[in-house]
Protein backbone atom coordinates (compact mmCIF):
# COMPACT_ATOMS: atom_id res chain seq x y z
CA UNK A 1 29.96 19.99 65.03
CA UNK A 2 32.25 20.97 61.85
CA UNK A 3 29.24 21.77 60.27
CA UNK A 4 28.46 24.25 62.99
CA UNK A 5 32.32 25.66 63.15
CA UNK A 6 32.62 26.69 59.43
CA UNK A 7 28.93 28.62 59.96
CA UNK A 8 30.67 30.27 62.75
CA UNK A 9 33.75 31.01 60.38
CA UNK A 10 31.45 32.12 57.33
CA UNK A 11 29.18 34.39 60.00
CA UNK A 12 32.07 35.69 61.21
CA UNK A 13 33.83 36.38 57.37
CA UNK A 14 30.73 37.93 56.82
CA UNK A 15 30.66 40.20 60.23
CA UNK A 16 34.12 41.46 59.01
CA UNK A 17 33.74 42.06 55.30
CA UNK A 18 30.82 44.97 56.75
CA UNK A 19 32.42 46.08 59.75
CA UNK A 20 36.22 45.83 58.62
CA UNK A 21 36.83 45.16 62.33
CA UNK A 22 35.53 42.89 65.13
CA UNK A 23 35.28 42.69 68.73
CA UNK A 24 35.62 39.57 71.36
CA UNK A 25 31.98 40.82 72.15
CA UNK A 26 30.78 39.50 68.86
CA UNK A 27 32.63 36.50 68.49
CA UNK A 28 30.45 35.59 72.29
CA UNK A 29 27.24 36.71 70.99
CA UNK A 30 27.53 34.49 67.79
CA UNK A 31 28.61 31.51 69.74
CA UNK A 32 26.11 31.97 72.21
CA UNK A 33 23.16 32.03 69.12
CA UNK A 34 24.94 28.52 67.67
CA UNK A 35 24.65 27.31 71.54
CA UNK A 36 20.92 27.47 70.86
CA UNK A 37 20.66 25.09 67.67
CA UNK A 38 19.66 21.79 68.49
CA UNK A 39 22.83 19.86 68.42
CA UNK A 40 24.09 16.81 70.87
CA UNK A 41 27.78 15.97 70.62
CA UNK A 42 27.75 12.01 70.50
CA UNK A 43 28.56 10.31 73.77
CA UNK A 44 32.14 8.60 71.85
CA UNK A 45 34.41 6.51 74.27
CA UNK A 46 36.21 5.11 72.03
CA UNK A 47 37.26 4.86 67.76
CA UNK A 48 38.34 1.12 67.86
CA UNK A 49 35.42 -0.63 68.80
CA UNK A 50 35.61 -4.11 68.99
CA UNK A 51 32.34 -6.64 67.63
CA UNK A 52 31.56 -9.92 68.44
CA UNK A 53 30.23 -11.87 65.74
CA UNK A 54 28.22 -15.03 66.58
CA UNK A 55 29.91 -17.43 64.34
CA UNK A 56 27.96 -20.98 62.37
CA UNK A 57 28.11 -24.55 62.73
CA UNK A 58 29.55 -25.85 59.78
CA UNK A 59 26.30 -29.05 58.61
CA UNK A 60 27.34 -32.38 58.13
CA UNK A 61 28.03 -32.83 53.61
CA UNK A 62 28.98 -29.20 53.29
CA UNK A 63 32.11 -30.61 51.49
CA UNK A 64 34.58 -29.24 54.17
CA UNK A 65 37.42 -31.29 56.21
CA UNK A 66 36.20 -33.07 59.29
CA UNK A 67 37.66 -31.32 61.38
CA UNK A 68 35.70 -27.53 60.02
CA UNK A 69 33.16 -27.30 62.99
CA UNK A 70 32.49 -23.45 62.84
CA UNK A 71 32.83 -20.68 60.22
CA UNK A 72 31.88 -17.39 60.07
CA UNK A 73 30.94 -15.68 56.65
CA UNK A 74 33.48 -13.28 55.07
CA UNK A 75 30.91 -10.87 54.60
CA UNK A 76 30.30 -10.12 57.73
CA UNK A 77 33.90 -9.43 59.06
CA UNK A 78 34.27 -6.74 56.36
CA UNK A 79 30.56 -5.30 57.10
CA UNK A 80 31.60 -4.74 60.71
CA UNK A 81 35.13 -3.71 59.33
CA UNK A 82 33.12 -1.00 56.90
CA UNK A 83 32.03 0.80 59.87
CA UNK A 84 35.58 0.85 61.66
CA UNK A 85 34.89 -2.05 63.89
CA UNK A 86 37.33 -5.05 64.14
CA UNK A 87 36.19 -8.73 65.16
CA UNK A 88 36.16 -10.81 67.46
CA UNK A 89 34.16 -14.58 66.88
CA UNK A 90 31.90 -16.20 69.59
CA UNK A 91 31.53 -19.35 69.65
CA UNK A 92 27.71 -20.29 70.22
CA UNK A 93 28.59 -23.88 72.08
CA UNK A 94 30.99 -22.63 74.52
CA UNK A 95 28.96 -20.89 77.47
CA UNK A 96 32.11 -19.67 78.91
CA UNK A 97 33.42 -18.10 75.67
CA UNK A 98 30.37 -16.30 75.21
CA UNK A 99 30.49 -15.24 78.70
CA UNK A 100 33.97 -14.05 78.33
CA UNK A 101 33.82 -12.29 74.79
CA UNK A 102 30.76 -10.42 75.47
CA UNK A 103 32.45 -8.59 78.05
CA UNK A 104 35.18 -7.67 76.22
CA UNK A 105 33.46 -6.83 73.35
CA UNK A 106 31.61 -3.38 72.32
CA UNK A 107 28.95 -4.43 69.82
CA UNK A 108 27.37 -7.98 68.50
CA UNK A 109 26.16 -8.85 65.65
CA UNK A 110 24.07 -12.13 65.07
CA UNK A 111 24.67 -13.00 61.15
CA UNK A 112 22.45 -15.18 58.58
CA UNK A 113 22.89 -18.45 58.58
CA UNK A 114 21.49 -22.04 58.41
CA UNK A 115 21.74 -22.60 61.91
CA UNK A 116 18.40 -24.33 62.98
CA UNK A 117 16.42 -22.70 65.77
CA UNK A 118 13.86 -24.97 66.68
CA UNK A 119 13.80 -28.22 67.10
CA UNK A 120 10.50 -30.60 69.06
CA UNK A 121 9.18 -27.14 69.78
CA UNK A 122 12.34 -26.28 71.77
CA UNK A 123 14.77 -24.07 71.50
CA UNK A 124 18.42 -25.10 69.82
CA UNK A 125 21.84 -24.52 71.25
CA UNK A 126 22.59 -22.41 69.04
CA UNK A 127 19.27 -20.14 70.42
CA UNK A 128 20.06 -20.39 73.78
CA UNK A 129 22.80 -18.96 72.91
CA UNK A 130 21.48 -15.93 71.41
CA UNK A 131 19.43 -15.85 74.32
CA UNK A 132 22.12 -15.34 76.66
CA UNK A 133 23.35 -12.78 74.39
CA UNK A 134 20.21 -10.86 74.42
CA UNK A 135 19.57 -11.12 78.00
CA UNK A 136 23.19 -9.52 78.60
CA UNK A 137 22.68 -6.73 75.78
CA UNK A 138 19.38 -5.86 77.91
CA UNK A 139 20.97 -6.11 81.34
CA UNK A 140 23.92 -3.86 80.19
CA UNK A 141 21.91 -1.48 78.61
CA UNK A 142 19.49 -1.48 81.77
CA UNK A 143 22.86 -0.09 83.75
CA UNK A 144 23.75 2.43 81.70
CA UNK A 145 26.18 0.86 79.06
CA UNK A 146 25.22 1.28 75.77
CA UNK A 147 25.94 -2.48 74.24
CA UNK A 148 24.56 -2.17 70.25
CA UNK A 149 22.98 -5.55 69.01
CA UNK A 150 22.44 -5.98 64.91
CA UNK A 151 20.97 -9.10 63.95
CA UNK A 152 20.91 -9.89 60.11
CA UNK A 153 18.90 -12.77 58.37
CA UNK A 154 18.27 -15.73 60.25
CA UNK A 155 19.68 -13.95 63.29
CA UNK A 156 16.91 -11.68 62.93
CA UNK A 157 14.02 -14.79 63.45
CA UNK A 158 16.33 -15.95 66.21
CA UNK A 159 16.04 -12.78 68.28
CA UNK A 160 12.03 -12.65 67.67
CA UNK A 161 12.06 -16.57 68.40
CA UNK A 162 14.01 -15.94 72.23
CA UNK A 163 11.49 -12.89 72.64
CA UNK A 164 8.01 -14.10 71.40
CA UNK A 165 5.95 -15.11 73.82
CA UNK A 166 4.50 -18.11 71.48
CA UNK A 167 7.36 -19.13 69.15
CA UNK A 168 5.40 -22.03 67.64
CA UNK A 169 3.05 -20.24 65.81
CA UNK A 170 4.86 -17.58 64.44
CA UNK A 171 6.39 -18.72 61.31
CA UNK A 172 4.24 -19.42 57.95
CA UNK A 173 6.28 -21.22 55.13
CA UNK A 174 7.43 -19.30 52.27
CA UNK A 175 7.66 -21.60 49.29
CA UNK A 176 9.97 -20.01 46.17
CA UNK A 177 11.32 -17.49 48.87
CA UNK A 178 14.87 -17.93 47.18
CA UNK A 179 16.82 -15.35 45.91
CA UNK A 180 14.82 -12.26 45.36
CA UNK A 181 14.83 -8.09 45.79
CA UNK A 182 12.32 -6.62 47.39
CA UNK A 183 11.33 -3.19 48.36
CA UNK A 184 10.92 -1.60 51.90
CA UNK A 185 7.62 -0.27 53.06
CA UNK A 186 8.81 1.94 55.45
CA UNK A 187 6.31 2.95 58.28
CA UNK A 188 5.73 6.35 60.08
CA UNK A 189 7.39 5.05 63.31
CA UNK A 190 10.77 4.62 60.85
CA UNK A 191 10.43 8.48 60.04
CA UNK A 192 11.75 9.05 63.94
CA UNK A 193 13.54 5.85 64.44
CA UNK A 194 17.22 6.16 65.49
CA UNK A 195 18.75 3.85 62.74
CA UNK A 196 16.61 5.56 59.53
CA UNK A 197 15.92 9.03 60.78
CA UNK A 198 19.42 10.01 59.67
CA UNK A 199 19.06 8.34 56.28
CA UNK A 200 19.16 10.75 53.63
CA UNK A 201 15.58 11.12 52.31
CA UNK A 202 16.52 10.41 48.63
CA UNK A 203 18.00 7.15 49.42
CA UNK A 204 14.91 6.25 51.57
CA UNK A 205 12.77 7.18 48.69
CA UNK A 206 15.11 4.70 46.42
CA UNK A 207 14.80 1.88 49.53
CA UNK A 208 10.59 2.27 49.10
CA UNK A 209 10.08 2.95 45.30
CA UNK A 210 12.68 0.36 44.51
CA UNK A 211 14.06 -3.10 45.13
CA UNK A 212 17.21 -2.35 47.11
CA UNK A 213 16.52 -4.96 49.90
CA UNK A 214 18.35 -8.57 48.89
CA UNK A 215 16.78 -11.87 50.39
CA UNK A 216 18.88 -14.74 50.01
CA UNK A 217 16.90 -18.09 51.38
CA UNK A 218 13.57 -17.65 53.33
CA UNK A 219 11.74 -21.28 54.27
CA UNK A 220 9.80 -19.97 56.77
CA UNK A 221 8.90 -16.19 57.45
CA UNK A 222 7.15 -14.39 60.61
CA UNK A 223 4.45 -12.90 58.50
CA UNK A 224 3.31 -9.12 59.88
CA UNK A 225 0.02 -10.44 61.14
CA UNK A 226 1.77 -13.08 62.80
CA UNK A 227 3.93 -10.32 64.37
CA UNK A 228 1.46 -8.37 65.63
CA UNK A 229 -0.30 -11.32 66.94
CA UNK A 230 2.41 -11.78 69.66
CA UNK A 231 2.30 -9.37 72.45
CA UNK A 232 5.65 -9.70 73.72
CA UNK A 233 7.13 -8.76 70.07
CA UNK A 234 4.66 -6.04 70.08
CA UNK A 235 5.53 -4.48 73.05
CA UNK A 236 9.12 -5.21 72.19
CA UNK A 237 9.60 -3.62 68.81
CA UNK A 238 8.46 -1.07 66.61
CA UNK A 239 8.17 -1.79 62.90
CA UNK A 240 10.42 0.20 61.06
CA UNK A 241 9.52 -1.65 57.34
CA UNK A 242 7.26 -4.15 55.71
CA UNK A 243 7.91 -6.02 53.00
CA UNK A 244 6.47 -9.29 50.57
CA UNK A 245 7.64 -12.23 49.41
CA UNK A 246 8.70 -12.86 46.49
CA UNK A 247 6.37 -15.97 46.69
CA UNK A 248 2.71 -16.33 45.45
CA UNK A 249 0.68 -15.48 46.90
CA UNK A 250 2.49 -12.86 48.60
CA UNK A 251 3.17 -12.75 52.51
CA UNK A 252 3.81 -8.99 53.93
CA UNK A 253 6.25 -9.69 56.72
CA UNK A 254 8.21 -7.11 58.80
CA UNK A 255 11.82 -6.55 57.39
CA UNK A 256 13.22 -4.34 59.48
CA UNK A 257 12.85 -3.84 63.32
CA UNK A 258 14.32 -1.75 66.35
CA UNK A 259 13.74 -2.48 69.86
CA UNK A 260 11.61 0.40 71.62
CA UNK A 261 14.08 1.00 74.47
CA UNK A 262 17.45 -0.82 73.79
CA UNK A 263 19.64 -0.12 70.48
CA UNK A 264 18.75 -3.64 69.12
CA UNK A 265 17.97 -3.59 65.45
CA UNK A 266 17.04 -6.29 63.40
CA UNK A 267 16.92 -6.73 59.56
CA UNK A 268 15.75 -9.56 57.27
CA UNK A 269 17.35 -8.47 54.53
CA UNK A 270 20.83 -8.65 53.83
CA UNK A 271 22.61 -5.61 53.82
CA UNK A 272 25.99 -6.57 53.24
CA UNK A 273 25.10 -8.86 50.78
CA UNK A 274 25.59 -6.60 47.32
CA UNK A 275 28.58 -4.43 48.72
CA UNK A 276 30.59 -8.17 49.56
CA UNK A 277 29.01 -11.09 47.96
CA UNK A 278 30.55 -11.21 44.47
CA UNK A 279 28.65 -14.48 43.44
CA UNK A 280 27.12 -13.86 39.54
CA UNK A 281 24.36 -16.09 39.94
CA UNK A 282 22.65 -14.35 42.41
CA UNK A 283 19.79 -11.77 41.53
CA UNK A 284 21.07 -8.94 43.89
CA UNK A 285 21.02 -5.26 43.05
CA UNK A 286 24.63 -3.94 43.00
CA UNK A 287 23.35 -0.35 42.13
CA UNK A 288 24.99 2.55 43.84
CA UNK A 289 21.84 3.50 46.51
CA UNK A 290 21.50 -0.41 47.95
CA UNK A 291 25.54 -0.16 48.34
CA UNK A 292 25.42 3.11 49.89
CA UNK A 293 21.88 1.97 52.18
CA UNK A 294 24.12 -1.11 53.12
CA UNK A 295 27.16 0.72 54.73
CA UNK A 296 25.12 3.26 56.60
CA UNK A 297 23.51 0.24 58.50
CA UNK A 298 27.07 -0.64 58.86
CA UNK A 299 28.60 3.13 60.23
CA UNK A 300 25.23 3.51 62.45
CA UNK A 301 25.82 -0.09 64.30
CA UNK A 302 29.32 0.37 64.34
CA UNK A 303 28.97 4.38 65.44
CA UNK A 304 26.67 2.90 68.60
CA UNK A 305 29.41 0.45 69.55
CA UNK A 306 31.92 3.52 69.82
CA UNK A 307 29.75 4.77 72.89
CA UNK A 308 29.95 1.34 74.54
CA UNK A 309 32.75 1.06 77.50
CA UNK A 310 34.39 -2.15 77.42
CA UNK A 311 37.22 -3.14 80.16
CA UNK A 312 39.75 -3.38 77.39
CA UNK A 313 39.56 0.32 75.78
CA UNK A 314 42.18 1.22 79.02
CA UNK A 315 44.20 -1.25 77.16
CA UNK A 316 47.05 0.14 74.89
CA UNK A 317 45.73 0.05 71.86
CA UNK A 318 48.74 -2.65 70.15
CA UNK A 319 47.88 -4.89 73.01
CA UNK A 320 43.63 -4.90 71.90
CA UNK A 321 45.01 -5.23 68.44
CA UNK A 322 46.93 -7.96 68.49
CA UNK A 323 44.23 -9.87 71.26
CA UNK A 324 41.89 -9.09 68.11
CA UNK A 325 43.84 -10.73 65.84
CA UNK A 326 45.18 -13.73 67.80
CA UNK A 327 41.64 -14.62 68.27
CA UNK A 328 40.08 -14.31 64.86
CA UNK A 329 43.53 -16.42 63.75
CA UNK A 330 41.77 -19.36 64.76
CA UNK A 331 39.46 -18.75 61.83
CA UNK A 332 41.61 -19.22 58.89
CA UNK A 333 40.51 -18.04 55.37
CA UNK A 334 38.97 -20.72 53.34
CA UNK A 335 37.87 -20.38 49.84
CA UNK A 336 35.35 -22.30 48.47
CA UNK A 337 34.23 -22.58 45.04
């Protein structure tokens, strides 16, 4: 709307600089022609969103104390932090917690992980879990409440796994699928898509002709054929990207998705990865367009939780802040070497 203001100022400037003199008459006829441009305040209910972050099970020989059962990644508490969120953890073995922090909550994000999803051709905990997540996100959107999901990595085959309508057959292994940049084929349906259409073009451009998108550790992938071999997923999602692996030979595979009706977006690359993992070894591209591609993923999810009403944004604010932080106290900082 500023944008649209300081036209109005400049018109008016203009108007004045001829005319020497102006009328309320004109000032109404100019605001009635910037009526007419194609412009939709955004539905905002509130600047402090809150997001849930589905937090990890710590695996048995990962060299922390005993008594470490979950974690969540740094990363991802400054991604959501980026966009002006703060966070809140969810516990993926406590049905009750996630029952209860979902509600309070006004976004969720599903991180990477290690997490297994399958296991004897059923689904893990830690899927049901994001099952019940999804199912919520869906029902609350259904009513009217706009409830943003962003799943990142392996939270992004864990949504497709809870939605496919065969989950057995849709991964192919990815041998060598370690550590590698990638470009994004971006498809005509991503031109008109409500998490790219905003993009700027240049760094879209940059996204395609270059390798912006980071992959981290990929043993199985849910090739595009595979994809489009499910009806459910199909019918589900539009394609936003394609991309290979870094493997040979090469498997296309969809790495970005968004849901046809619901604001769930998906991405199996690693956005925050080169704006917050500082690790040297890894082969990531720290250039100025995959930092800046990163946080707009971050402002758009985090810009969709704003329009979510949650029961406590007609808290005081100091008492959601410090029932943020009490919570994500229970998650001290650990570093690890």
């Amino acid at each position: 709307m500023s944008y649209y203001l300081i036209l109005l100022v400049f018109s008016l400037l203009s108007f004045h600089s001829k005319c020497d003199s102006y009328n309320e008459e004109d000032i109404t006829n100019q605001i009635k022609f910037l009526s007419k441009l194609d412009y939709k305040e955004p539905d905002v209910v509130t600047n402090c969103p809150i997001i849930g972050i589905l937090v990890k099970n710590i695996k048995k020989g990962s060299g922390l104390p005993s008594d470490f059962k979950l974690y969540v990644e740094h990363k991802y508490v400054n991604f959501a932090m980026a966009g002006g969120g703060r966070v809140v953890p969810i516990d993926p073995n406590n049905i009750s917690e996630i029952d209860d922090r979902i509600r309070r909550v006004n976004g969720i994000l599903i991180p990477d992980g290690d997490d297994l999803l399958i296991q004897n051709n059923q689904l893990t905990n830690y899927s049901i879990a994001v099952k019940r997540i999804l199912q919520y996100v869906i029902t609350q959107n259904d009513v009217g409440l706009n409830t943003p999901l962003l799943a990142i990595g392996n939270g992004f085959d864990a949504i497709n796994i809870v939605i496919a309508h065969n989950f057995t057959n849709l991964f192919t292994p990815c041998p060598n699928c370690f550590d590698f940049n990638t470009y994004l084929d971006f498809t005509l349906k991503a031109s008109y898509s409500r998490i790219y259409s905003n993009e700027n073009a240049f760094l879209l451009h940059s996204c395609h002709k270059h390798n912006l998108a980071y992959f981290y550790k990929i043993s199985n992938i849910i090739s595009s054929q595979n994809f489009n071999n499910d009806i459910n997923l199909v019918h589900f999602f539009n394609i936003l990207s394609n991309s290979n692996t870094s493997s040979s030979p090469q498997i296309m595979f969809p790495s970005s998705l968004e849901s046809k009706k619901y604001p769930i977006y998906l991405t199996r690359f690693l956005p925050e990865s080169p704006i917050f993992d500082y690790i040297p070894e890894r082969n990531m591209n720290r250039s100025e367009e995959a930092i800046r591609f990163g946080l707009n993923i971050a402002n758009y999810f985090v810009n969709e939780a704003r329009k979510n009403y949650s029961p406590l944004m007609f808290l005081p604010d100091q008492v959601i802040y410090y029932w943020t932080l009490n919570v994500i106290d229970g998650y001290g900082p650990t570093y690890l070497k």
